[in-house]
Structure formats: structure tokens, C-alpha cells
PDB file of N, CA and C in Angstrom:
ATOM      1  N   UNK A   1      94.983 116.025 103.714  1.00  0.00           N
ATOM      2  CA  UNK A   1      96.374 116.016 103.343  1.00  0.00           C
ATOM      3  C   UNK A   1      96.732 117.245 102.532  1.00  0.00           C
ATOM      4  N   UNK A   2      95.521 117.341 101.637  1.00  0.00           N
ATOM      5  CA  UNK A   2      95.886 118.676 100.512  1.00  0.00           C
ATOM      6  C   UNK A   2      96.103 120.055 101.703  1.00  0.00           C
ATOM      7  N   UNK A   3      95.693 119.961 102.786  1.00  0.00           N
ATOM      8  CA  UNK A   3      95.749 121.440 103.755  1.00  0.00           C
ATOM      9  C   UNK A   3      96.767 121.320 104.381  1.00  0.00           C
ATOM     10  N   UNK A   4      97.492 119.946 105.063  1.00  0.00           N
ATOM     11  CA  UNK A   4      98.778 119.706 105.746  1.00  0.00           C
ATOM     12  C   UNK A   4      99.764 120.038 105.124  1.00  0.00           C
ATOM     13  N   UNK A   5      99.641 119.855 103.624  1.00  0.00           N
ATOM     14  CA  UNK A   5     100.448 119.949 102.552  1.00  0.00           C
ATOM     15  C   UNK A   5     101.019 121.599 102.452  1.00  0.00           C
ATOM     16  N   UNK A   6      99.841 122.427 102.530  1.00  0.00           N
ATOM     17  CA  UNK A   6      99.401 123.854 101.993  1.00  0.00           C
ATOM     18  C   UNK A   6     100.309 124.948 103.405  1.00  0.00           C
ATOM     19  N   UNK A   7     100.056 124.236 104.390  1.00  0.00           N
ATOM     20  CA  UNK A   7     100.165 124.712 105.980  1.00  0.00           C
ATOM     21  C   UNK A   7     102.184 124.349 105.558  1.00  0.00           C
ATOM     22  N   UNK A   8     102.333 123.350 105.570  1.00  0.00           N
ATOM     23  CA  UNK A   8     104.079 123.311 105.203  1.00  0.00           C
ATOM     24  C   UNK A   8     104.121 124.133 104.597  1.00  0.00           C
ATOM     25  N   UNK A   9     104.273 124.151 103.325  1.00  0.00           N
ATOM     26  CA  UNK A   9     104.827 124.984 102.748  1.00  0.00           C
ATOM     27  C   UNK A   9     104.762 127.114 102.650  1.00  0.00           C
ATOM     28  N   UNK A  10     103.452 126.550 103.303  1.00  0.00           N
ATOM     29  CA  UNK A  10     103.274 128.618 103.213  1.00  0.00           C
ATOM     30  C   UNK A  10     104.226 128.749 104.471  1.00  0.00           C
ATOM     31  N   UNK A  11     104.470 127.958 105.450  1.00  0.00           N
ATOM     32  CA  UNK A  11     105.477 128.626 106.426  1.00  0.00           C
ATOM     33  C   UNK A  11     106.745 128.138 106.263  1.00  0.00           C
ATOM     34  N   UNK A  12     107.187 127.750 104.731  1.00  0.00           N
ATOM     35  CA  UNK A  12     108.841 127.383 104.955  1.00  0.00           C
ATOM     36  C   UNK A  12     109.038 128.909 103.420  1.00  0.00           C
ATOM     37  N   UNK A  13     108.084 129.508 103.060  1.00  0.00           N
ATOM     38  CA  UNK A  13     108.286 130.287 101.824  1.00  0.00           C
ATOM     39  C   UNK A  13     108.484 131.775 102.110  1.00  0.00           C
ATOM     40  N   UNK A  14     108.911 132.612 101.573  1.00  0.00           N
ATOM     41  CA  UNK A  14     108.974 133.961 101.417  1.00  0.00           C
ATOM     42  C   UNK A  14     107.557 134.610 101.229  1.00  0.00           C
ATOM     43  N   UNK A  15     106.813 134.058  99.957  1.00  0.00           N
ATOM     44  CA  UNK A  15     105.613 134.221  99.567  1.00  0.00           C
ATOM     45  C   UNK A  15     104.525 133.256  99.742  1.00  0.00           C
ATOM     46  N   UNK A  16     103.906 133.261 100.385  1.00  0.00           N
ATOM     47  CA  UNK A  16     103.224 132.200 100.726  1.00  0.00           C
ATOM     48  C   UNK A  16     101.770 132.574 100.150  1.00  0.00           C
ATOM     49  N   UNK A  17     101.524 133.466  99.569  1.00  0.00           N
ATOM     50  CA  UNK A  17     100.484 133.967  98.862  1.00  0.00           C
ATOM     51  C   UNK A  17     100.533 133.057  97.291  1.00  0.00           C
ATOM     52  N   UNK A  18     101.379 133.474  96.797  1.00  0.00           N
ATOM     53  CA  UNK A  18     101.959 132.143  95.490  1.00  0.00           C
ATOM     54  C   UNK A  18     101.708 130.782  96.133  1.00  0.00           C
ATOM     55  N   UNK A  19     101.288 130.144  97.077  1.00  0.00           N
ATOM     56  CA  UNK A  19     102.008 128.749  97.399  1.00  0.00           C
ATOM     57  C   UNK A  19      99.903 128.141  97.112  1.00  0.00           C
ATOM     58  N   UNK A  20     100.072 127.337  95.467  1.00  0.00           N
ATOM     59  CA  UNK A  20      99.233 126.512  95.556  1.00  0.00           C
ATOM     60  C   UNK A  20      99.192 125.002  95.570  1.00  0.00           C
ATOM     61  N   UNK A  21      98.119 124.190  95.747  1.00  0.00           N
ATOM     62  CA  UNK A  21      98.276 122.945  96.336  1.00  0.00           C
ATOM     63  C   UNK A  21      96.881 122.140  95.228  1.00  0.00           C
ATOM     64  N   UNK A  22      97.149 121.348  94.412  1.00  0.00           N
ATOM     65  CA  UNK A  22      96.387 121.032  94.090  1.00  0.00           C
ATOM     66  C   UNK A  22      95.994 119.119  94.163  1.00  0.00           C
ATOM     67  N   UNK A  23      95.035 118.714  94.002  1.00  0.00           N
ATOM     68  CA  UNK A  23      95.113 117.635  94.566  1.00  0.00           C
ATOM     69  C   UNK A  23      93.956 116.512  93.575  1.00  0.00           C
ATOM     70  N   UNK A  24      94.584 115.389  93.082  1.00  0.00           N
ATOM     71  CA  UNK A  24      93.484 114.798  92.110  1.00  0.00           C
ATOM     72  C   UNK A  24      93.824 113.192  92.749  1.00  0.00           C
ATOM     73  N   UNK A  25      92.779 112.723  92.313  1.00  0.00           N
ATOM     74  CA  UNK A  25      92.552 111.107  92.922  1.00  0.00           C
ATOM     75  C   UNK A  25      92.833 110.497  91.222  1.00  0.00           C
ATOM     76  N   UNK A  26      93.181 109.023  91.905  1.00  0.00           N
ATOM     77  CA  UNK A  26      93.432 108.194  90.242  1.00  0.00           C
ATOM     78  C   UNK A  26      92.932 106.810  90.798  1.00  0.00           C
ATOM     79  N   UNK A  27      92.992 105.895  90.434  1.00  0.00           N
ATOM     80  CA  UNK A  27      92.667 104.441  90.652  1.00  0.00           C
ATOM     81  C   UNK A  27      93.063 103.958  91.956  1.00  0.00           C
ATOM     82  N   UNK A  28      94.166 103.946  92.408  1.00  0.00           N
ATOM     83  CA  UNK A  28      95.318 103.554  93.631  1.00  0.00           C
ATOM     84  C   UNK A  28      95.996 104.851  94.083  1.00  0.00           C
ATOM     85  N   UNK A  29      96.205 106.168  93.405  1.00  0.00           N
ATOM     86  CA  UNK A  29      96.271 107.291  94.699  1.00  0.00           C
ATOM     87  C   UNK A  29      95.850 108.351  94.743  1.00  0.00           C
ATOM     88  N   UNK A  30      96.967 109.553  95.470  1.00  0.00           N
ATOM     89  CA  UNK A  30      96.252 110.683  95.469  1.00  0.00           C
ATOM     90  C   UNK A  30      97.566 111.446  94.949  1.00  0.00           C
ATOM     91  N   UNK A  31      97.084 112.285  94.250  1.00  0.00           N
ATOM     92  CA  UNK A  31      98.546 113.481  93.855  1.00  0.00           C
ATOM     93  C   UNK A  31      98.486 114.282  94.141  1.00  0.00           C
ATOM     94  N   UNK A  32      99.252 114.833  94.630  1.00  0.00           N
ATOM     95  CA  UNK A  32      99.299 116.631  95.502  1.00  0.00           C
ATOM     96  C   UNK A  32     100.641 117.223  94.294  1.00  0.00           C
ATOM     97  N   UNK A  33      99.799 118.349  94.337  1.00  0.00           N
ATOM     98  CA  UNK A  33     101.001 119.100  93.574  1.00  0.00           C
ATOM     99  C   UNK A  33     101.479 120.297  94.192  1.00  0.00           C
ATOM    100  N   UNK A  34     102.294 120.499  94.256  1.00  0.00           N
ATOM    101  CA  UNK A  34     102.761 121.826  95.177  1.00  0.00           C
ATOM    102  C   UNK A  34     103.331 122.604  94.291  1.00  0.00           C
ATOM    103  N   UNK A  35     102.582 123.906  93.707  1.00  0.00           N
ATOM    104  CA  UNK A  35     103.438 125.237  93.396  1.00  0.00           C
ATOM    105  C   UNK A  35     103.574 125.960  94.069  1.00  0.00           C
ATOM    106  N   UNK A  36     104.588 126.571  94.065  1.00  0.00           N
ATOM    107  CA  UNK A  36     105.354 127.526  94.454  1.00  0.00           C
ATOM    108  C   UNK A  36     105.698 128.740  93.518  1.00  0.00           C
ATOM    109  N   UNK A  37     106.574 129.898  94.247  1.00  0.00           N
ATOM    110  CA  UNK A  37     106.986 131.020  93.168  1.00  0.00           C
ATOM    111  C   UNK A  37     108.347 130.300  93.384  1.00  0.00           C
ATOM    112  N   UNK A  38     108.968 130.973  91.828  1.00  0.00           N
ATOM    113  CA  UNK A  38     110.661 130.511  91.519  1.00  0.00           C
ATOM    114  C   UNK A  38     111.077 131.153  92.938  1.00  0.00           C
ATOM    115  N   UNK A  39     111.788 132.003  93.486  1.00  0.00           N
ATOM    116  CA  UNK A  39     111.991 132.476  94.325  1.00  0.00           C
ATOM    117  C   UNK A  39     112.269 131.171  95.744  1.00  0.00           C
ATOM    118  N   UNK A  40     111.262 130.628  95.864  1.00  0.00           N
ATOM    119  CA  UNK A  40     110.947 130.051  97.146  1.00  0.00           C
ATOM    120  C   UNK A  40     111.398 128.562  96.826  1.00  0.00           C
ATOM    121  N   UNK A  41     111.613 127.894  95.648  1.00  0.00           N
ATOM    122  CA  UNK A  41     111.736 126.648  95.148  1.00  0.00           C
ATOM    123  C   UNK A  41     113.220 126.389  95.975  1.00  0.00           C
ATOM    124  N   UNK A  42     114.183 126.733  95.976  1.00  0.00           N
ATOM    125  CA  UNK A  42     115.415 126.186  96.680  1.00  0.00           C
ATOM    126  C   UNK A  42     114.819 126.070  98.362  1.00  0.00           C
ATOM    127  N   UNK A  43     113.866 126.704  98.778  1.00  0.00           N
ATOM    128  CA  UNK A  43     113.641 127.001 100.145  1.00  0.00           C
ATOM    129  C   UNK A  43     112.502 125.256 100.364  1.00  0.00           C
ATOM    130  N   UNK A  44     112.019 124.864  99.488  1.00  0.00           N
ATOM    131  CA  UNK A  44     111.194 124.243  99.462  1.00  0.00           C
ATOM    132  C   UNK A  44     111.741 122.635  98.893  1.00  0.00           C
ATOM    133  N   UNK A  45     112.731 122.861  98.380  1.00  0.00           N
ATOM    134  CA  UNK A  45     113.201 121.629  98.243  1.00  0.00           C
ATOM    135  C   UNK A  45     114.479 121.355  99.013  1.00  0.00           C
ATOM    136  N   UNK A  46     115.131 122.300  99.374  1.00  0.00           N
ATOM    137  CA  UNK A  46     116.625 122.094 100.309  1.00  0.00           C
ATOM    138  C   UNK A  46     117.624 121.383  99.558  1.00  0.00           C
ATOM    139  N   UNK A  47     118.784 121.900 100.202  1.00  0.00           N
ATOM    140  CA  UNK A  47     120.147 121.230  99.845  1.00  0.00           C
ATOM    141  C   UNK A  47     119.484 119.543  99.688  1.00  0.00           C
ATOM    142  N   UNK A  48     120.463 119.370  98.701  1.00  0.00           N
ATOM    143  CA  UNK A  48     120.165 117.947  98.301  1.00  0.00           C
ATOM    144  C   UNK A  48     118.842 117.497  98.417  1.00  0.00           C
ATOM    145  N   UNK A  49     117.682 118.050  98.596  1.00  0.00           N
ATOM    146  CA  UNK A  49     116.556 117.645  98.380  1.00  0.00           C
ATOM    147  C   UNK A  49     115.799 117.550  99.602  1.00  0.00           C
ATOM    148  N   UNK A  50     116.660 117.632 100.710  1.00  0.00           N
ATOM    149  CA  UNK A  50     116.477 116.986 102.179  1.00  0.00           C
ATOM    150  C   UNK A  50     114.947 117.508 102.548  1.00  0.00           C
ATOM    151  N   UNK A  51     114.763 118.629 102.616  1.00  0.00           N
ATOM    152  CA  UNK A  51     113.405 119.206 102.735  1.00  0.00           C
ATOM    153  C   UNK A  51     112.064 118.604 102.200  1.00  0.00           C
ATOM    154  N   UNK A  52     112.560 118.908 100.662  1.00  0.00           N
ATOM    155  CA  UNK A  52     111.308 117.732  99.434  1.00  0.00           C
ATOM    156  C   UNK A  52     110.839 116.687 100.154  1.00  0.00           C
ATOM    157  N   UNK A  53     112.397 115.815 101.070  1.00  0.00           N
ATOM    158  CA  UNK A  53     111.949 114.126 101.115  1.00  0.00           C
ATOM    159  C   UNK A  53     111.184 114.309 102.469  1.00  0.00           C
ATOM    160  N   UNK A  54     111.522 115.257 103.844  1.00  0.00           N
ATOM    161  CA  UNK A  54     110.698 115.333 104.642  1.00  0.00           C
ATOM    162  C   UNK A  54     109.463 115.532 104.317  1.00  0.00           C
ATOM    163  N   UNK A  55     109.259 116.849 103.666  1.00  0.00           N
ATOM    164  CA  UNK A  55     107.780 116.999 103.346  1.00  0.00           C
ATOM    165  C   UNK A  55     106.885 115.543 103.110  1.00  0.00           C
ATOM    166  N   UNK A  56     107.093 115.204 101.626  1.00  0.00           N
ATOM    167  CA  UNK A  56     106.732 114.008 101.304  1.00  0.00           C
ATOM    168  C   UNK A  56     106.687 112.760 102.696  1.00  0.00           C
ATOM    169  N   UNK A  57     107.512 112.969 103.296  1.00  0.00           N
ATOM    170  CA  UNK A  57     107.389 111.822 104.183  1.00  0.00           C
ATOM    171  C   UNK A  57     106.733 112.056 105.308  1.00  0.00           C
ATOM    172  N   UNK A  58     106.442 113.482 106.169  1.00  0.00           N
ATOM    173  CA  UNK A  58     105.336 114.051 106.760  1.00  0.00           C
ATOM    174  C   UNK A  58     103.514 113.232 106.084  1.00  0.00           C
ATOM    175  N   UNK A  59     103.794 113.935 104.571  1.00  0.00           N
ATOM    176  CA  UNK A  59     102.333 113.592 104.318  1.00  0.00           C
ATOM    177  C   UNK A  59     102.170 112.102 104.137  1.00  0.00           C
ATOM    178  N   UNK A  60     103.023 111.488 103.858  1.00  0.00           N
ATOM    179  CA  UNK A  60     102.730 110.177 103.878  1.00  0.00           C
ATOM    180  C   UNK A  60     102.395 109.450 104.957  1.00  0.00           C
ATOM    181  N   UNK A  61     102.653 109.983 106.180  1.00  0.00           N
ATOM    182  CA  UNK A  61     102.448 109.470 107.500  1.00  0.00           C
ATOM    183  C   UNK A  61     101.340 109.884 107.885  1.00  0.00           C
ATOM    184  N   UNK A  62     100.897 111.077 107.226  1.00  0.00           N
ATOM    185  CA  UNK A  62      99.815 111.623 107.408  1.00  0.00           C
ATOM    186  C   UNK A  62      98.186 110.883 106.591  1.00  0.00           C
ATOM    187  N   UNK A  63      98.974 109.650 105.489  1.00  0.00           N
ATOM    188  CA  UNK A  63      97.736 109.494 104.893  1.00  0.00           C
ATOM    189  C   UNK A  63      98.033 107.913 105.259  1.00  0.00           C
ATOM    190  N   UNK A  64      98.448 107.041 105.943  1.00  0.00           N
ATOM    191  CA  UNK A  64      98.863 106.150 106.380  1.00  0.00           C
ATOM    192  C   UNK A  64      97.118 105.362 106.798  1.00  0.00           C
ATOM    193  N   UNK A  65      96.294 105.967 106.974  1.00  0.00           N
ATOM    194  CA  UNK A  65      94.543 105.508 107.310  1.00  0.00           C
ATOM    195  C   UNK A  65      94.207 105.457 105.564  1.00  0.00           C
ATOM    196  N   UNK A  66      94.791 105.978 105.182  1.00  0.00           N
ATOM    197  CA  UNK A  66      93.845 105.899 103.709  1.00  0.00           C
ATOM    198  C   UNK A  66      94.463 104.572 102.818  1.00  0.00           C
ATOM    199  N   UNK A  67      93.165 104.099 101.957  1.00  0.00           N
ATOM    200  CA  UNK A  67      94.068 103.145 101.444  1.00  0.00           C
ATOM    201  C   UNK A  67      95.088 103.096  99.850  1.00  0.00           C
ATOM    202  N   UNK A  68      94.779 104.214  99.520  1.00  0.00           N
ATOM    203  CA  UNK A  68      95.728 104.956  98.498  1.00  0.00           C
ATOM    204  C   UNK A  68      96.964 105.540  98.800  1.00  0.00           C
ATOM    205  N   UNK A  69      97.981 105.043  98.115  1.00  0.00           N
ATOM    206  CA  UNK A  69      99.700 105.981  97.865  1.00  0.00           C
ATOM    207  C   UNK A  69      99.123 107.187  97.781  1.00  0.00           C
ATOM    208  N   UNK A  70     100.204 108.174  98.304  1.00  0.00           N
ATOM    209  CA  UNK A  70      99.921 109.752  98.288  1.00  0.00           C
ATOM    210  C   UNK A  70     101.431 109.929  97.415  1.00  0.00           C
ATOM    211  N   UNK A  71     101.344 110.888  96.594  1.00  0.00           N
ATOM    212  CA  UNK A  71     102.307 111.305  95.401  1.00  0.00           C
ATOM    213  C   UNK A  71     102.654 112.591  95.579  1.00  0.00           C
ATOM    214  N   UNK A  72     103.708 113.343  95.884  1.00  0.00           N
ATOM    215  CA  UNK A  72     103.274 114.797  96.221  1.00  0.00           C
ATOM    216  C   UNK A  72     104.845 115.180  95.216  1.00  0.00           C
ATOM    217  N   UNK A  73     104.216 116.207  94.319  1.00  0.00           N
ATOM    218  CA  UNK A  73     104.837 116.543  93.033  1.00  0.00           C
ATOM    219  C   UNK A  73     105.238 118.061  93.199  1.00  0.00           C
ATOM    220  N   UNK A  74     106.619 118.691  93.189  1.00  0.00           N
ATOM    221  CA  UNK A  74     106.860 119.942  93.268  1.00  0.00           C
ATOM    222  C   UNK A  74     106.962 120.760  91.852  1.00  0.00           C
ATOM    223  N   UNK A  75     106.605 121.665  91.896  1.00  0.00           N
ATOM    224  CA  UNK A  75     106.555 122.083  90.494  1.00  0.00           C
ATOM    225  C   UNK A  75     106.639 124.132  90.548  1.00  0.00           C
TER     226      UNK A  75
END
């Protein structure tokens, strides 16, 4: 998920060299964090968010075999 995650976003960014992905386990899930450069953050979250909620909802479909919530945090 942390690479599906990594693969979005370096091809929706300007800089995709900036674009890190980090990823930690907890009791019940998984958290993905997605940085970005300032620059690319409107590109990455979209008008009204619309982008953010696809992403997120891509990887969630994507972790749908696992038995942990996936959390994916823009920052």
C-alpha cells in the first residue's frame, strides 16, 4: 500500500522527488503519511478535497485483504 500510495502521488506532483511516504502499524491499523512539497499540496488534495478522498479511497480498496483500517494522512 505504502508503494501504491508513493506511485499516486509522484504522478499527480510537479516534484515528485519531494514526494515521501511513510508508513507505521498500531494495534488495529496502518498509517500512511504522505509528504509532499508546499508547491504540490493544492495538486494533491484538489478543489474541495476531491482528490485527498479518491486517493484515500483507492488505498483503501487496495488494503481491503488486510485485516487492519488503513489511515492515510497528508501533511
Amino acid at each position: 500500500m505504502k508503494e501504491l500510495l508513493e506511485i499516486i502521488a509522484k504522478n499527480l506532483v510537479d516534484n515528485p522527488d519531494s514526494v515521501v511516504v511513510s508508513q507505521r502499524e498500531e494495534e488495529d491499523a496502518i498509517i500512511l503519511e504522505l509528504k509532499v512539497d508546499n508547491d504540490d499540496m493544492g495538486k494533491v488534495i484538489g478543489k474541495q478535497g476531491r482528490i485527498a478522498k479518491a486517493i484515500r479511497t483507492v488505498v483503501k480498496a487496495a488494503a481491503v485483504h488486510s485485516d487492519k483500517k488503513v489511515v492515510v494522512k497528508i501533511s
